[in-house]
C-alpha atoms as a PDB file:
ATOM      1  CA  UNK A   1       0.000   0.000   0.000  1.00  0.00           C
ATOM      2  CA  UNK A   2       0.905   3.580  -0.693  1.00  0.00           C
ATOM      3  CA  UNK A   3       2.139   5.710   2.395  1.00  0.00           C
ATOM      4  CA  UNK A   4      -1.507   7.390   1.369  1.00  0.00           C
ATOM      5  CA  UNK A   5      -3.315   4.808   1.836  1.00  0.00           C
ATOM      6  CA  UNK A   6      -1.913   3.671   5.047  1.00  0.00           C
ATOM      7  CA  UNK A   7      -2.097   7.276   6.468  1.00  0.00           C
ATOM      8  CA  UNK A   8      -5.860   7.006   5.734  1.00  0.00           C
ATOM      9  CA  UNK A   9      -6.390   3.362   7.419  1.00  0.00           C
ATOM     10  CA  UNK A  10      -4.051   5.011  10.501  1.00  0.00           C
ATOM     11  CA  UNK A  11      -6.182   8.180  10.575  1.00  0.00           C
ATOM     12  CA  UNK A  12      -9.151   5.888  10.840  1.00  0.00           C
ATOM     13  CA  UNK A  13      -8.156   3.922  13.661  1.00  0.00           C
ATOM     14  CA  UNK A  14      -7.214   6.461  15.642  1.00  0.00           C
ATOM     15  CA  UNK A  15     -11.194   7.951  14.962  1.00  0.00           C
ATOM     16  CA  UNK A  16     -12.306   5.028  16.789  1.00  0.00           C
ATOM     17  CA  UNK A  17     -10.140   5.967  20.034  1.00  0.00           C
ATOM     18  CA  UNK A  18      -6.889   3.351  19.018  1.00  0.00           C
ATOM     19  CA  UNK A  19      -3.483   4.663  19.483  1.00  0.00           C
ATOM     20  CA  UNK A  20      -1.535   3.805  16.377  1.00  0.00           C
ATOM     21  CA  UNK A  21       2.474   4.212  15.584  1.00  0.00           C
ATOM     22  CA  UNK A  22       4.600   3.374  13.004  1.00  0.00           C
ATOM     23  CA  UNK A  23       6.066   0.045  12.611  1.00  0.00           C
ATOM     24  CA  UNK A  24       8.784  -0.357  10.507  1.00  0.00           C
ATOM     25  CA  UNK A  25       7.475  -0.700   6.081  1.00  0.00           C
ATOM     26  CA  UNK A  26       6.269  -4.247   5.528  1.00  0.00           C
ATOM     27  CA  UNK A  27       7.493  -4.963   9.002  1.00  0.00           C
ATOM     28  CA  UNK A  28       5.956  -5.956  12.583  1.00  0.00           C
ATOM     29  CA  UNK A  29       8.396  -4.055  14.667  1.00  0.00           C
ATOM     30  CA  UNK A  30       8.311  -0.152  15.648  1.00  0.00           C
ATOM     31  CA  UNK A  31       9.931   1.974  13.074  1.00  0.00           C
ATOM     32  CA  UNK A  32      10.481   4.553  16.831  1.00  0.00           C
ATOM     33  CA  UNK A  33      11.992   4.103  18.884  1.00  0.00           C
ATOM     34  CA  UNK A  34      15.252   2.371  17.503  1.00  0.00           C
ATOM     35  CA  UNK A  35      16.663   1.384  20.918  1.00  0.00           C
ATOM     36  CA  UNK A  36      15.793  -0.521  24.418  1.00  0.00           C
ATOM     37  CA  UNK A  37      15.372   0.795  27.516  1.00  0.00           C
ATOM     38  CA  UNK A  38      18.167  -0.520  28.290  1.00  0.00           C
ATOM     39  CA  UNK A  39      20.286   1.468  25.633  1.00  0.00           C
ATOM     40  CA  UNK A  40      18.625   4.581  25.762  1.00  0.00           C
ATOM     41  CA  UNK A  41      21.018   7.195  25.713  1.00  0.00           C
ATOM     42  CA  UNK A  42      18.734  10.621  25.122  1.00  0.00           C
ATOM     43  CA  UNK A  43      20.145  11.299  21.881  1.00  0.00           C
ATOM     44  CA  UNK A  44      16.270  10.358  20.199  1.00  0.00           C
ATOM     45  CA  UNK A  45      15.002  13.675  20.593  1.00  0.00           C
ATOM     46  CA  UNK A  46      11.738  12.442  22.368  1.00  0.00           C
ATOM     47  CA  UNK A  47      13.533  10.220  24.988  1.00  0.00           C
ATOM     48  CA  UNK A  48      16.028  13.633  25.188  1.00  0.00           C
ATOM     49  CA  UNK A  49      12.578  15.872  25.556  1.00  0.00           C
ATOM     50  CA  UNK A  50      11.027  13.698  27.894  1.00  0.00           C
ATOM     51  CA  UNK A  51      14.236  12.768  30.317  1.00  0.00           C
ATOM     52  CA  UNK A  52      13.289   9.498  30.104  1.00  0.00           C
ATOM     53  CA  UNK A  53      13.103   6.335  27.574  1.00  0.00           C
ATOM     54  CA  UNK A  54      10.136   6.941  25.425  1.00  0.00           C
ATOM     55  CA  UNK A  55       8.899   3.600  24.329  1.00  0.00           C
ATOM     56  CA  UNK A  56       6.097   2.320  21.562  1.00  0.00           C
ATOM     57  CA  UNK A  57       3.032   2.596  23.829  1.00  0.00           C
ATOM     58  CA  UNK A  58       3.924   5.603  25.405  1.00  0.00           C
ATOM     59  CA  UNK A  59       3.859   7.428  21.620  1.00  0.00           C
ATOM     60  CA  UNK A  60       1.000   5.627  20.378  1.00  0.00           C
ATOM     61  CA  UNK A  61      -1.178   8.630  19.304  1.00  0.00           C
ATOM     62  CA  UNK A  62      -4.648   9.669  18.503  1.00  0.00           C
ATOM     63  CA  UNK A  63      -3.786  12.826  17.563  1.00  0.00           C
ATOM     64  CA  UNK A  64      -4.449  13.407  13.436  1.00  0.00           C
ATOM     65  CA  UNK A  65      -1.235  15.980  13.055  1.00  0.00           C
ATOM     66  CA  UNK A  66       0.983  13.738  14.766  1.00  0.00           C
ATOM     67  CA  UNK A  67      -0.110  11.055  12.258  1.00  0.00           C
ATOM     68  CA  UNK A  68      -0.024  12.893   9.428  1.00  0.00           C
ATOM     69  CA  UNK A  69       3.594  13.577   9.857  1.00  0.00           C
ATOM     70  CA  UNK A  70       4.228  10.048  10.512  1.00  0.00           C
ATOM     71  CA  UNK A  71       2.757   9.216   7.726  1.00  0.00           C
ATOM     72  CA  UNK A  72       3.594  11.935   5.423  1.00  0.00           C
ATOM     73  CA  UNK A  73       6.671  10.522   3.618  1.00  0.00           C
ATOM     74  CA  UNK A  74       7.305   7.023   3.919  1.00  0.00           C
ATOM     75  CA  UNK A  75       4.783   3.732   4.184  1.00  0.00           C
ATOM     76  CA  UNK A  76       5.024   2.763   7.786  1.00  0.00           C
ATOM     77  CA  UNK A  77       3.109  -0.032   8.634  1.00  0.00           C
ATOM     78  CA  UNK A  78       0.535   0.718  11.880  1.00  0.00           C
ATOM     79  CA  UNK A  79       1.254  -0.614  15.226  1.00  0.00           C
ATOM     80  CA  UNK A  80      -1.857  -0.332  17.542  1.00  0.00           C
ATOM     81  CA  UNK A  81      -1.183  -0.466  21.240  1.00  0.00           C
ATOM     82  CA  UNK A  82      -3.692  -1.780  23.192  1.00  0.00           C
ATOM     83  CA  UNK A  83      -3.443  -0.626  26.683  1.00  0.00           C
ATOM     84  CA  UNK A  84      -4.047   2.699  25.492  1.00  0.00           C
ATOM     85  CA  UNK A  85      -6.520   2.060  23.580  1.00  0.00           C
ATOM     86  CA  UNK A  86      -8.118   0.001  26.336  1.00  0.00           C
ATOM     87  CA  UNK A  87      -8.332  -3.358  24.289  1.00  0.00           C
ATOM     88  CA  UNK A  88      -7.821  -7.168  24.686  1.00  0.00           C
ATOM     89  CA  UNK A  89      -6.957  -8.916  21.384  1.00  0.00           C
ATOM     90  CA  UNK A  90      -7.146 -12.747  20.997  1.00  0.00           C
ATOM     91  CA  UNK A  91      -4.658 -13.429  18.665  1.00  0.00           C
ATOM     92  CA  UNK A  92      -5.346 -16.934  17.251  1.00  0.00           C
ATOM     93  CA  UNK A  93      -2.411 -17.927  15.215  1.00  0.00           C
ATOM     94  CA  UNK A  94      -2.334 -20.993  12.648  1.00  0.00           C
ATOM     95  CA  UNK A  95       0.070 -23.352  12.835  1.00  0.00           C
ATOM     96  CA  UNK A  96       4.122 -22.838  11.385  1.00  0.00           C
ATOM     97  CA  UNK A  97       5.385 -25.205   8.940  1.00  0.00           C
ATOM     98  CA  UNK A  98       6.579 -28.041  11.151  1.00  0.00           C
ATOM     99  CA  UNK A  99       5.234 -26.872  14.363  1.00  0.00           C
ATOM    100  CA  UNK A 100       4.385 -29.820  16.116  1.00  0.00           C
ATOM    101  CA  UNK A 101       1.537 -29.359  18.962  1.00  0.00           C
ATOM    102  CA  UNK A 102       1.926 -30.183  22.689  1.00  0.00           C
ATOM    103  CA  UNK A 103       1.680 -33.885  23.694  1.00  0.00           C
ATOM    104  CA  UNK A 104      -1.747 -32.960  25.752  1.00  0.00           C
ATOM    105  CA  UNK A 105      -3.088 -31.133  22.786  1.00  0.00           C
ATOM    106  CA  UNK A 106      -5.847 -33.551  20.869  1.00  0.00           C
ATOM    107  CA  UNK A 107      -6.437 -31.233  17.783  1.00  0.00           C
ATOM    108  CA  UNK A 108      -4.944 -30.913  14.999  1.00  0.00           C
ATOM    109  CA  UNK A 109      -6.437 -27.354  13.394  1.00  0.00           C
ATOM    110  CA  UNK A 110      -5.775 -23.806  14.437  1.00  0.00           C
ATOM    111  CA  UNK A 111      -6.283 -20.858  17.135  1.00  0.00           C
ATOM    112  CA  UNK A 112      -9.853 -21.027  15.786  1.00  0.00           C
ATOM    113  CA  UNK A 113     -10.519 -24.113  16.496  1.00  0.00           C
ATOM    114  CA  UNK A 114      -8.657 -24.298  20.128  1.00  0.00           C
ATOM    115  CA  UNK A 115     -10.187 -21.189  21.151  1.00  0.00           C
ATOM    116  CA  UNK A 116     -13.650 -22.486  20.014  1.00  0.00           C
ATOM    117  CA  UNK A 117     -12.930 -25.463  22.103  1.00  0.00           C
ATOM    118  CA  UNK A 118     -12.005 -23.129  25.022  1.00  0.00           C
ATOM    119  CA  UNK A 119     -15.633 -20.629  24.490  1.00  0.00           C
ATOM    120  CA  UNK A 120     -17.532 -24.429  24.042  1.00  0.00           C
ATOM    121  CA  UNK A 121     -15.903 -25.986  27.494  1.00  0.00           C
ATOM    122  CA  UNK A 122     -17.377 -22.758  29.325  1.00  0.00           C
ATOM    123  CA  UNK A 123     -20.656 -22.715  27.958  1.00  0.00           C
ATOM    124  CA  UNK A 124     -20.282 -19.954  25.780  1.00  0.00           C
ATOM    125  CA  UNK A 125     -19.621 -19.396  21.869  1.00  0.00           C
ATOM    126  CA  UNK A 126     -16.892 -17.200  20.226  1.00  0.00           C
ATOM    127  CA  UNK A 127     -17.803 -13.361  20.323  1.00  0.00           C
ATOM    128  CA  UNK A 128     -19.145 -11.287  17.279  1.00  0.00           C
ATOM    129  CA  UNK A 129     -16.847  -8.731  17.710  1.00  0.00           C
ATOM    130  CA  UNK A 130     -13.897  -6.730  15.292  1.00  0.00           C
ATOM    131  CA  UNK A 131     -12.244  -9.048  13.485  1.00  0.00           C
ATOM    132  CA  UNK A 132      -8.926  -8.841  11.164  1.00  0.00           C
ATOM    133  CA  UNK A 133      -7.380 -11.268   9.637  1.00  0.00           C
ATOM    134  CA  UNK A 134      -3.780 -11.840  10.061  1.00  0.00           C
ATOM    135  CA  UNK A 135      -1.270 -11.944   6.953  1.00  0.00           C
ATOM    136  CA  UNK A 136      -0.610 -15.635   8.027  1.00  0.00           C
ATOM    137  CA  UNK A 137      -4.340 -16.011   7.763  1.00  0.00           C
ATOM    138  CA  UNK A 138      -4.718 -16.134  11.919  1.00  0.00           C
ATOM    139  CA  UNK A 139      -7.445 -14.012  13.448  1.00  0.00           C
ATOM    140  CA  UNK A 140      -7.549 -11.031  15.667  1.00  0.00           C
ATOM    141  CA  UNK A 141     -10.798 -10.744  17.485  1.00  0.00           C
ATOM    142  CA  UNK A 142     -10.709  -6.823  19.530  1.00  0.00           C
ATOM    143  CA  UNK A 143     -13.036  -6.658  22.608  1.00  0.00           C
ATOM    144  CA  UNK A 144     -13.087  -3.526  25.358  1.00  0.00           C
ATOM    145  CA  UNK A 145     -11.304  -4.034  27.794  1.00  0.00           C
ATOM    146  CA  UNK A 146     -13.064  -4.503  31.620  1.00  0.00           C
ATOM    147  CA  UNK A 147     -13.839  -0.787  32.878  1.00  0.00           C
ATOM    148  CA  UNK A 148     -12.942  -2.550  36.755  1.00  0.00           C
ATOM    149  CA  UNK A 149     -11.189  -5.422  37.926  1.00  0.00           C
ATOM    150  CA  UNK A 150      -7.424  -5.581  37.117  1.00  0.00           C
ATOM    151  CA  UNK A 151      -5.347  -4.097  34.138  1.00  0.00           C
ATOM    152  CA  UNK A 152      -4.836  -7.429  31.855  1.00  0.00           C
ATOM    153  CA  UNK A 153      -1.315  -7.955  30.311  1.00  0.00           C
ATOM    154  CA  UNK A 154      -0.244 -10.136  27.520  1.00  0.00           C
ATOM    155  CA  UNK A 155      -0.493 -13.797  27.636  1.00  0.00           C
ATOM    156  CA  UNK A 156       1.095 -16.374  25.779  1.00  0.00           C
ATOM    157  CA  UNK A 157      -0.801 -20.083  25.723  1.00  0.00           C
ATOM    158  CA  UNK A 158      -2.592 -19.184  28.740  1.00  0.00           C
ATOM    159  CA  UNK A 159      -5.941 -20.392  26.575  1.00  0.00           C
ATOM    160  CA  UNK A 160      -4.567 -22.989  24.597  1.00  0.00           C
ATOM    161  CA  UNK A 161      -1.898 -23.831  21.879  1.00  0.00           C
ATOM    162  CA  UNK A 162      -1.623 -21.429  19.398  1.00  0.00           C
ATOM    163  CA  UNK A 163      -3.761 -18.811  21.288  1.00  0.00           C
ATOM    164  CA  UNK A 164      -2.937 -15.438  22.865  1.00  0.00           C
ATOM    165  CA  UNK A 165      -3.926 -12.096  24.554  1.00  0.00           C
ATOM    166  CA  UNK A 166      -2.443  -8.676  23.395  1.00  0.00           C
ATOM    167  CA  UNK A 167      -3.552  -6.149  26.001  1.00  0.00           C
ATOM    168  CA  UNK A 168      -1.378  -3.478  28.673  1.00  0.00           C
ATOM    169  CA  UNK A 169       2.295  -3.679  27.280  1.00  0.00           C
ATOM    170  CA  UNK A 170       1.524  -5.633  23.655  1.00  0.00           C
ATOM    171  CA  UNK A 171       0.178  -4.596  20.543  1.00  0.00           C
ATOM    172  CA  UNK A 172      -1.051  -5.800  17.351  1.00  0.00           C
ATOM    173  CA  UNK A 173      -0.440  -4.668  13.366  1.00  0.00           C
ATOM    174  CA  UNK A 174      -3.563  -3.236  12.653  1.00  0.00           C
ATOM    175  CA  UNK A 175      -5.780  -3.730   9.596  1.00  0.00           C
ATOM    176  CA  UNK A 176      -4.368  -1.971   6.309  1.00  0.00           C
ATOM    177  CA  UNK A 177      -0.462  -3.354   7.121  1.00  0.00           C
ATOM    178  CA  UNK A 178       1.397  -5.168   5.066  1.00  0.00           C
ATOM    179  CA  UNK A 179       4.192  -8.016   7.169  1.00  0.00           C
ATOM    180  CA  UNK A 180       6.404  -9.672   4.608  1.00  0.00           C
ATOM    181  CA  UNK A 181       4.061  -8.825   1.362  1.00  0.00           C
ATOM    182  CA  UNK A 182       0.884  -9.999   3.489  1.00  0.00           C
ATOM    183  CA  UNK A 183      -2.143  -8.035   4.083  1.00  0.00           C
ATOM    184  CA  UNK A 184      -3.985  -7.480   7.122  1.00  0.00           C
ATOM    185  CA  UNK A 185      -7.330  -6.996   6.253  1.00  0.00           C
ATOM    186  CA  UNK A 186     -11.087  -6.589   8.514  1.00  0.00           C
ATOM    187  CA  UNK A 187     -13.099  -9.331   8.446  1.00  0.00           C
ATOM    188  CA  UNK A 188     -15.866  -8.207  10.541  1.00  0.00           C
ATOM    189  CA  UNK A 189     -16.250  -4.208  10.524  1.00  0.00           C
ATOM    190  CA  UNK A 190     -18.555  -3.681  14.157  1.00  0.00           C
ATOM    191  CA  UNK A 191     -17.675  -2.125  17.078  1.00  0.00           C
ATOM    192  CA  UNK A 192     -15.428  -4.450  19.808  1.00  0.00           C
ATOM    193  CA  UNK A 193     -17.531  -5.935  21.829  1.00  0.00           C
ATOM    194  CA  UNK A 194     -16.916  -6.097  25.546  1.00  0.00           C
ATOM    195  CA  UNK A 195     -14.607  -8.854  26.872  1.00  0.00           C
ATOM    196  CA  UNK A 196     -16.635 -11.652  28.443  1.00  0.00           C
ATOM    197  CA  UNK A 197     -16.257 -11.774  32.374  1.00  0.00           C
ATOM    198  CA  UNK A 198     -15.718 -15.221  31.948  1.00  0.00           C
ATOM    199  CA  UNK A 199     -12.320 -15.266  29.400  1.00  0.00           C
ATOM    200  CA  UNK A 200     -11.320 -11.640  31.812  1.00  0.00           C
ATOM    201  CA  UNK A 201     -11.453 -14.496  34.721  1.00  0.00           C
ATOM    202  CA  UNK A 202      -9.001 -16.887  32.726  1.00  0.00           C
ATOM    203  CA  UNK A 203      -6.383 -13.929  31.473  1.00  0.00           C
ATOM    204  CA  UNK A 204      -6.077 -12.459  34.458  1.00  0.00           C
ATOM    205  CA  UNK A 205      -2.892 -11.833  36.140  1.00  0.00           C
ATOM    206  CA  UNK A 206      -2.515 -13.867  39.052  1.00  0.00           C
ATOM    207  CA  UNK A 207      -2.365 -11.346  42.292  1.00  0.00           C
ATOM    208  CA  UNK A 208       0.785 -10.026  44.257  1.00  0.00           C
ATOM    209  CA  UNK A 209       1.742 -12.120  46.995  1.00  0.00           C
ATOM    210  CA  UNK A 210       1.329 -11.090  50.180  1.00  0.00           C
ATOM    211  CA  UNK A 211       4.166  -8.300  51.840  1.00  0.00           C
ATOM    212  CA  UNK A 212       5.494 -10.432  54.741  1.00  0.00           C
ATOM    213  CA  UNK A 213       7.525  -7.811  57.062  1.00  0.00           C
ATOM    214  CA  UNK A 214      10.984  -8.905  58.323  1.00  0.00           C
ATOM    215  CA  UNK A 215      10.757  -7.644  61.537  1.00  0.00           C
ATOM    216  CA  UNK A 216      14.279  -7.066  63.138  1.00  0.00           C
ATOM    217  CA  UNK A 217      14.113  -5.775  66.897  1.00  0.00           C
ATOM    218  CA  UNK A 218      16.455  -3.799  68.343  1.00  0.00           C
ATOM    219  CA  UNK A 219      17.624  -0.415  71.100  1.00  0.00           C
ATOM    220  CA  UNK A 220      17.780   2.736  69.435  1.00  0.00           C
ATOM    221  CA  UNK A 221      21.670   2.665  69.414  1.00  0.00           C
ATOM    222  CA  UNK A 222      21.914  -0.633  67.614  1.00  0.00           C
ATOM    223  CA  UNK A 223      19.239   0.342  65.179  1.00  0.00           C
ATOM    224  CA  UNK A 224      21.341   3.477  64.020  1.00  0.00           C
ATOM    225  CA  UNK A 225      24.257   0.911  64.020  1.00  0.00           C
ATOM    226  CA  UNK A 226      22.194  -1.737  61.989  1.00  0.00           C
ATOM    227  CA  UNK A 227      21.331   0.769  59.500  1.00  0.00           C
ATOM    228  CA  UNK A 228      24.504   2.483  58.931  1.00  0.00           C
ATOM    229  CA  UNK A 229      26.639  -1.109  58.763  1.00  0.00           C
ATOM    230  CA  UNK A 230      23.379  -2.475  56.292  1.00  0.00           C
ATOM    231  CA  UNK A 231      24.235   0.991  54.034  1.00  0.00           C
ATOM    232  CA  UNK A 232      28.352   0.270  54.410  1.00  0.00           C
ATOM    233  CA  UNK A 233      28.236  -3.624  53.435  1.00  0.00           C
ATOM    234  CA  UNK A 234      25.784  -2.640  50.228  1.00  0.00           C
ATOM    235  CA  UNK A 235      28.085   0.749  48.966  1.00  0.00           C
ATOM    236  CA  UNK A 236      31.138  -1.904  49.684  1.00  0.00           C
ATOM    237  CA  UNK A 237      29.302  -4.654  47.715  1.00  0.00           C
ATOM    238  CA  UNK A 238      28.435  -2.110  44.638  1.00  0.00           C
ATOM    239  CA  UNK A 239      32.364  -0.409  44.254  1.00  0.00           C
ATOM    240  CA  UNK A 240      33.923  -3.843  44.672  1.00  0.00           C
ATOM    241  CA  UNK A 241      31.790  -5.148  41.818  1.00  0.00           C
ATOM    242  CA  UNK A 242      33.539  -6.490  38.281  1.00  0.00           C
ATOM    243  CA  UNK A 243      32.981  -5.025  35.419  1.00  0.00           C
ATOM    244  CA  UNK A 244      30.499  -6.540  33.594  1.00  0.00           C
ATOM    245  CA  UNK A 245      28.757  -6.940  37.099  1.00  0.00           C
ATOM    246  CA  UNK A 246      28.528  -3.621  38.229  1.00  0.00           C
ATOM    247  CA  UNK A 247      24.574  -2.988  36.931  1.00  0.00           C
ATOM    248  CA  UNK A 248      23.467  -6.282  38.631  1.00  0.00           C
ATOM    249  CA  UNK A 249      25.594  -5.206  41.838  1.00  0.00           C
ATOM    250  CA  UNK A 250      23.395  -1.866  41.847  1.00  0.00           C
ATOM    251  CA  UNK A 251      20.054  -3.716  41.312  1.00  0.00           C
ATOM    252  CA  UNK A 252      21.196  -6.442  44.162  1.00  0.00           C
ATOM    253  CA  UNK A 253      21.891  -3.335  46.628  1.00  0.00           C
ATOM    254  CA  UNK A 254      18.976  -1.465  45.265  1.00  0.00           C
ATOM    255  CA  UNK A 255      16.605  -4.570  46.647  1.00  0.00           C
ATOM    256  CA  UNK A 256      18.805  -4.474  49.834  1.00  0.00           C
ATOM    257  CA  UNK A 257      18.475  -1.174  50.744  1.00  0.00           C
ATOM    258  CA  UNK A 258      14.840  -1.092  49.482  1.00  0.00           C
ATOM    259  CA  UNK A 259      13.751  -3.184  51.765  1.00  0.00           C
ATOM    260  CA  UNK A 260      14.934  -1.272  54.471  1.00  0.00           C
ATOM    261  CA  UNK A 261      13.275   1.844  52.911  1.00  0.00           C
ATOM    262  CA  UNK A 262       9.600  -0.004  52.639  1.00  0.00           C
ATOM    263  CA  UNK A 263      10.147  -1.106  56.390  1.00  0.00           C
ATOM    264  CA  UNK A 264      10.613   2.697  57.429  1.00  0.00           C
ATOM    265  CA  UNK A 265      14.399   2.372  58.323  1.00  0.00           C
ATOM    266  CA  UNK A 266      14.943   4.752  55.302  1.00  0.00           C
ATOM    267  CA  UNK A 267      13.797   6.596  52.462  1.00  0.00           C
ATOM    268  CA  UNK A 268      13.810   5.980  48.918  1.00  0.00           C
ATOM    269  CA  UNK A 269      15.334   9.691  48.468  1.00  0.00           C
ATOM    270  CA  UNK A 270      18.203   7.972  51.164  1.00  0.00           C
ATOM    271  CA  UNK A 271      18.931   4.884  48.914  1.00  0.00           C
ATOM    272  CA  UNK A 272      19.327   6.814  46.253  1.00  0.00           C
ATOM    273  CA  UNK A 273      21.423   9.293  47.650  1.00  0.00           C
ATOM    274  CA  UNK A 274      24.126   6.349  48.868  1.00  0.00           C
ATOM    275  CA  UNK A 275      24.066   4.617  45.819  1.00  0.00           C
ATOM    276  CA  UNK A 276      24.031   6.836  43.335  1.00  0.00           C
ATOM    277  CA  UNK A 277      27.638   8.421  43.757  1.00  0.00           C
ATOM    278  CA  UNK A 278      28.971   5.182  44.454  1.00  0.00           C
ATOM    279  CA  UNK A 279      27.672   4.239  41.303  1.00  0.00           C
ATOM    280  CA  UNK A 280      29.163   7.036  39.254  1.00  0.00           C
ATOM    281  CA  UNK A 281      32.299   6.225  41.081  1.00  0.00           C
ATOM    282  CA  UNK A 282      32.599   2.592  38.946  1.00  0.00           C
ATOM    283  CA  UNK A 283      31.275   4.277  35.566  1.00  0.00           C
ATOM    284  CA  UNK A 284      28.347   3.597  35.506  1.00  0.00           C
ATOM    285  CA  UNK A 285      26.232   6.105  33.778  1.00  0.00           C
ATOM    286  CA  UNK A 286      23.274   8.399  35.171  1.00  0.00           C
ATOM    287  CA  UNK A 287      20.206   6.953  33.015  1.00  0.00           C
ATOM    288  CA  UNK A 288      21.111   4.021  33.896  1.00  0.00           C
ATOM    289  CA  UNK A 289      21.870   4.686  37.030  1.00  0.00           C
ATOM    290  CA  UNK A 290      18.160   5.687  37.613  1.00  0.00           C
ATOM    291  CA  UNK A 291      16.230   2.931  36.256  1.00  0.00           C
ATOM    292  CA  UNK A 292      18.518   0.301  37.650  1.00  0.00           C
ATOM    293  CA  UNK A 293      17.718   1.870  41.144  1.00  0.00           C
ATOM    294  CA  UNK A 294      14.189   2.467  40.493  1.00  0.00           C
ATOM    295  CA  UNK A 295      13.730  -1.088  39.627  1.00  0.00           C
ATOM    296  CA  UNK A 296      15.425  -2.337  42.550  1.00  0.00           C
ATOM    297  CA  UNK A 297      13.335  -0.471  44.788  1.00  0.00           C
ATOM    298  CA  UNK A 298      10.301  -1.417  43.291  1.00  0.00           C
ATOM    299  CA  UNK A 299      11.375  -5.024  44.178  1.00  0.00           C
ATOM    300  CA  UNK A 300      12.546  -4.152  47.711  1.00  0.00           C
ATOM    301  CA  UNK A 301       9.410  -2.962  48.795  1.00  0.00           C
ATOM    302  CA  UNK A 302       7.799  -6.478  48.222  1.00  0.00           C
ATOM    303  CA  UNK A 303       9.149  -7.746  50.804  1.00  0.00           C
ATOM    304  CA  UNK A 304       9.990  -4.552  53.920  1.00  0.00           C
ATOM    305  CA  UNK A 305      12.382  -5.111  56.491  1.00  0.00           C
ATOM    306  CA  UNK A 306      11.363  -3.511  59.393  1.00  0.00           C
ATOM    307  CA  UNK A 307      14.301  -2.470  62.379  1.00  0.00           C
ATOM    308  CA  UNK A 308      12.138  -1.586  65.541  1.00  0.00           C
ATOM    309  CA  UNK A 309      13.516  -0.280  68.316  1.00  0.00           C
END
């Protein structure tokens, strides 16, 4: 298709509330941003605008300028992100030359018929709902996403062999894309219909464990002394690190430290204030710096370790 003609089908989607962006021409993956997280180094002018790694979903867009200039020059295939666009996709895929089928797995057709299966063993029949088909001649079926209960990820096989979820996180090429030569093309033209309670049950993420305190009980004195030896053996443990190992050493005293923090013996503001100098001291740089900590702390907290006096 013409870069036209895919600027229309992207201006269309986005009418109907879906966040599109570019995937690369004939191509499933994102034309922007070229780089992980993990190799973000500000220099795309977004990430550089934003102070932060700027990934797919967040620039997903309804807005019709934004697209237009996408769109204006070159034919990008159209990436639409589902979490924005508050959507659960079944993807059900047909099988790949010589893909053999799990050992418990007693048919022999496609996503269609597995998921079929699935709708049949709970009483219920596969949706009438916005359907595309794939360029490998799989199926999309779009539903709404629950407006309560919990934010649904992506699943892979959770339903069945060759069937899976696109929601929070994923995405799907959207209808008027081209992968490998392939069209993707609607089948079924109506609005999504709402996602059954019954499949939300089955694709839901399973919930948190429970935060079991460490509880560690000591005088006042010893609890300043806990603290401070607790900070000294983690800043010790991060600039004695190898290279190569230096990242993980911040993320292991990251989860240290942040337990400390979510049991009340610190602050997050504290643990970052140790580590990151120590951090910079082994060469470590400051973007990375950030989300390594960040992520550690977010891990810490799951399980506090409370010093009482």
């Amino acid at each position: 298709m013409s870069h036209l003609d895919l600027l229309a089908a992207a201006l269309a989607h986005a009418a109907r509330g879906w966040h599109v962006f570019p995937l690369r021409p004939d191509d499933k993956r994102p034309a922007f941003p070229n780089h992980a997280a993990d190799r973000c180094d500000r220099t795309d002018p977004r990430c550089r605008a934003a102070g932060r790694h700027l990934g797919w979903e967040t620039r997903a867009t309804t807005d019709p300028d934004r697209i237009r200039r996408a769109w204006s020059t070159r034919p990008y295939g159209i990436g639409l992100a589902c979490g924005p666009s508050r959507l659960v996709v079944v993807d059900l895929d047909v099988p790949k030359p010589g893909q053999i089928p799990p050992a418990d797995h007693d048919l022999c057709g496609n996503g269609v018929d597995v998921f079929a299966t699935v709708c049949h063993q709970h009483g219920h029949r596969i949706e009438t709902t916005y359907t595309v088909i794939t360029g490998r001649a799989g199926s999309h079926l779009y539903s709404r996403h629950p407006s309560t209960g919990p934010t649904l990820r992506n699943t892979a096989g959770a339903l069945g062999w060759l069937v899976d979820t696109r929601a929070h996180g994923g995405y799907v090429v959207a209808a008027g894309s081209t992968v490998a030569g392939r069209p993707y093309t609607v089948a079924l033209d109506v609005d999504p219909a709402p996602l059954p309670d019954w499949l939300g049950q089955l694709i839901a993420p399973a919930p948190p464990p429970a935060r079991q305190a460490v509880t560690v009980a000591l005088d006042v004195d010893r609890r300043g002394r806990y603290v401070a030896a607790a900070i000294h053996r983690q800043v010790t443990h991060l600039t004695s690190a190898p290279e190569g190992r230096r990242n993980h050493a911040l993320f292991t005293s990251a989860v240290a430290l942040g337990q400390l923090a979510a049991g009340g013996a610190l602050t997050d503001d504290d643990v970052t204030a140790v580590l990151e100098p120590a951090a910079l001291s082994i060469g470590l740089r400051p973007g990375e710096i950030a989300r390594t900590i960040a992520s550690g702390l977010r891990v810490g907290a799951r399980q506090p370790r409370v010093v009482a006096a």
